[in-house]
Protein backbone atom coordinates (compact mmCIF):
# COMPACT_ATOMS: atom_id res chain seq x y z
CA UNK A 1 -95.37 -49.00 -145.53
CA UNK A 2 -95.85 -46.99 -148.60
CA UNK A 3 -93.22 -43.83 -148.63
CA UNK A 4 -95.15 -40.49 -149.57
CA UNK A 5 -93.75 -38.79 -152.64
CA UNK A 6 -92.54 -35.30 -152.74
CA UNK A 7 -94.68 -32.93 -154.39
CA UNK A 8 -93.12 -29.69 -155.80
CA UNK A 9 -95.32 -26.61 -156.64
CA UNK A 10 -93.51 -23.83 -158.42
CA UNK A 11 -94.51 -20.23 -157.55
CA UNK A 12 -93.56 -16.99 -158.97
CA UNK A 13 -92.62 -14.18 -156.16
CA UNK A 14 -94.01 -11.47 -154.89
CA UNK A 15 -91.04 -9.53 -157.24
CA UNK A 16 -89.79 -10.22 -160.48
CA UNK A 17 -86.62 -12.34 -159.93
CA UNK A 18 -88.12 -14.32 -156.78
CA UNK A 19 -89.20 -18.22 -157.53
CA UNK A 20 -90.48 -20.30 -154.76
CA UNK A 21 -90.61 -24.00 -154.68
CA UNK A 22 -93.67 -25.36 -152.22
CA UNK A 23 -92.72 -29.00 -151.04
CA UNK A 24 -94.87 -30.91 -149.76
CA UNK A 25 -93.39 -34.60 -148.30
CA UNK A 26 -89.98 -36.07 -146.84
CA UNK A 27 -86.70 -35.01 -148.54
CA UNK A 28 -85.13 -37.99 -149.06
CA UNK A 29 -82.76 -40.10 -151.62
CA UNK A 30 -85.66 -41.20 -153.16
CA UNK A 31 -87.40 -37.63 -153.95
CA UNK A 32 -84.44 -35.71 -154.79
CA UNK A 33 -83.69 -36.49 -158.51
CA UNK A 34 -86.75 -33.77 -159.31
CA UNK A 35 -85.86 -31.25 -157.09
CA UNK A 36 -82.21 -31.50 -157.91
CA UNK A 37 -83.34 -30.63 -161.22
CA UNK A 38 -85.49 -27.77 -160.75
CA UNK A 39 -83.01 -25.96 -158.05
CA UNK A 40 -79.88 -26.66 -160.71
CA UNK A 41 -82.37 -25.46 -163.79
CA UNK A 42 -83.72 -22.04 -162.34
CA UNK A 43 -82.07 -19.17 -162.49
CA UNK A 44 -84.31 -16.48 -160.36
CA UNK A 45 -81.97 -13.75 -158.60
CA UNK A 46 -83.25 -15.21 -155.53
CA UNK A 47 -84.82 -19.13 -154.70
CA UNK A 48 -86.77 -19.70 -151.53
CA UNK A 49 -87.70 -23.56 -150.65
CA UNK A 50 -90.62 -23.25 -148.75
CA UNK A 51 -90.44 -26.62 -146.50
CA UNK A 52 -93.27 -26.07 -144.15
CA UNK A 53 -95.07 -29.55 -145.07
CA UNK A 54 -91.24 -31.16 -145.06
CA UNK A 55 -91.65 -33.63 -142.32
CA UNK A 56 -87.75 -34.95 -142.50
CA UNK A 57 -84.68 -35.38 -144.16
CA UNK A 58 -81.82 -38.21 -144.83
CA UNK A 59 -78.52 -36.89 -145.77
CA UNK A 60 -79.32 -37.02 -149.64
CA UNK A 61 -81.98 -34.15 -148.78
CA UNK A 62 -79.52 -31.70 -147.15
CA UNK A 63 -77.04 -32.54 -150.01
CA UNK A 64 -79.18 -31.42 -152.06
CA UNK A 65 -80.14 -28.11 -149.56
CA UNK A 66 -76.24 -27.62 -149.36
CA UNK A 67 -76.31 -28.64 -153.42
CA UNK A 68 -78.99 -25.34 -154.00
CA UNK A 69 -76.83 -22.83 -151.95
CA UNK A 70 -73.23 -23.52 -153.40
CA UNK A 71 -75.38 -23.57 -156.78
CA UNK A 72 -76.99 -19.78 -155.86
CA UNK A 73 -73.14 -18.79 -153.99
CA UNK A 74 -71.26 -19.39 -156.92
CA UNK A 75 -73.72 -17.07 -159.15
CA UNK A 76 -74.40 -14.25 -157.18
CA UNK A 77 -77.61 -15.01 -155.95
CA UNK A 78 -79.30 -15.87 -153.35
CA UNK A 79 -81.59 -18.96 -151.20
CA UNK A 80 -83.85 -19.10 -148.59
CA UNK A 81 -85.61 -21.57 -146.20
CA UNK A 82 -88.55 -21.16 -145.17
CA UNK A 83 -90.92 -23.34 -141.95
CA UNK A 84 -88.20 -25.35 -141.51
CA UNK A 85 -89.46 -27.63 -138.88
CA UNK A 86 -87.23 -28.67 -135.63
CA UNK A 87 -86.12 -32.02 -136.74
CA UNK A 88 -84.75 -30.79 -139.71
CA UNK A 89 -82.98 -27.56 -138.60
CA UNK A 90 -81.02 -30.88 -136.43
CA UNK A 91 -80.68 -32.68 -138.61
CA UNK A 92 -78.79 -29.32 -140.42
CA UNK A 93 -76.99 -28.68 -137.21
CA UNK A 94 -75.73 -32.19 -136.92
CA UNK A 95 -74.07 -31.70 -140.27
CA UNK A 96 -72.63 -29.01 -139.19
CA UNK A 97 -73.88 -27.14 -142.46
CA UNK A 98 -76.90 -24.63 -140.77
CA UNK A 99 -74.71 -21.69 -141.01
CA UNK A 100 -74.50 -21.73 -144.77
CA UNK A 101 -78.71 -20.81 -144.69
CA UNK A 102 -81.09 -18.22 -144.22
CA UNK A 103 -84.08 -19.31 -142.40
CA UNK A 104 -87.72 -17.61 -142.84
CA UNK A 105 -91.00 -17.86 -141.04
CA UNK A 106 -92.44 -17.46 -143.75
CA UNK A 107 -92.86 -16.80 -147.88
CA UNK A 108 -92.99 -12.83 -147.21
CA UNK A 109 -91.08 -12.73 -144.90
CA UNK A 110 -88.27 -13.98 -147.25
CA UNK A 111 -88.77 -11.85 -149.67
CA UNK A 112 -89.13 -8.93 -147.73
CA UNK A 113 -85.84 -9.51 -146.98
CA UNK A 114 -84.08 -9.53 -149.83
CA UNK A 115 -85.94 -6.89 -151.15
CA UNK A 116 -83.96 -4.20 -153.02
């Protein structure tokens, strides 16, 4: 069986400031290396990782979800997760590492919430 690639589409926010990555496919060890880049690269006041067509993640995904929010801690700004599916929000409890994110139903709703 063929494993599906992760797409990323890169979307400006409704503010200046805001930057939202789209993904599209499984976050896994083998799709991370662009993603990785892209969350370490930008430096918006606030990222949101819109995951609604994220079907599942290995542990190399949420190292790089828990990668992205000591990345945004350590500089003052802030990350946000958005249609995170059941599976996944497990898998992120199993880790014991779900506390450390803010979880959206959707794009606006994000950024209405860190709005200033």
């Amino acid at each position: 069986m063929q494993e599906r690639k992760l797409l990323i589409q890169q979307l400006r926010g409704a503010d200046a400031g805001q930057h939202v990555l789209r993904l599209d496919g499984p976050l896994l060890m083998s799709t991370m290396d662009e993603l990785y880049g892209i969350v370490r690269a930008d430096d918006s006041r606030l990222l949101i990782i819109d995951c609604t067509r994220v079907p599942l993640i290995d542990s190399a995904g949420i190292g790089t979800l828990i990668a992205a929010y000591v990345n945004r801690q350590n500089s003052g700004r802030k990350l946000a997760l958005v249609g995170v599916n059941d599976r996944i929000r497990n898998s992120l409890k199993v880790a014991w590492v779900e506390q450390l994110f803010r979880f959206f139903d959707s794009v606006s709703a994000a950024e209405r919430s860190f709005e200033n």
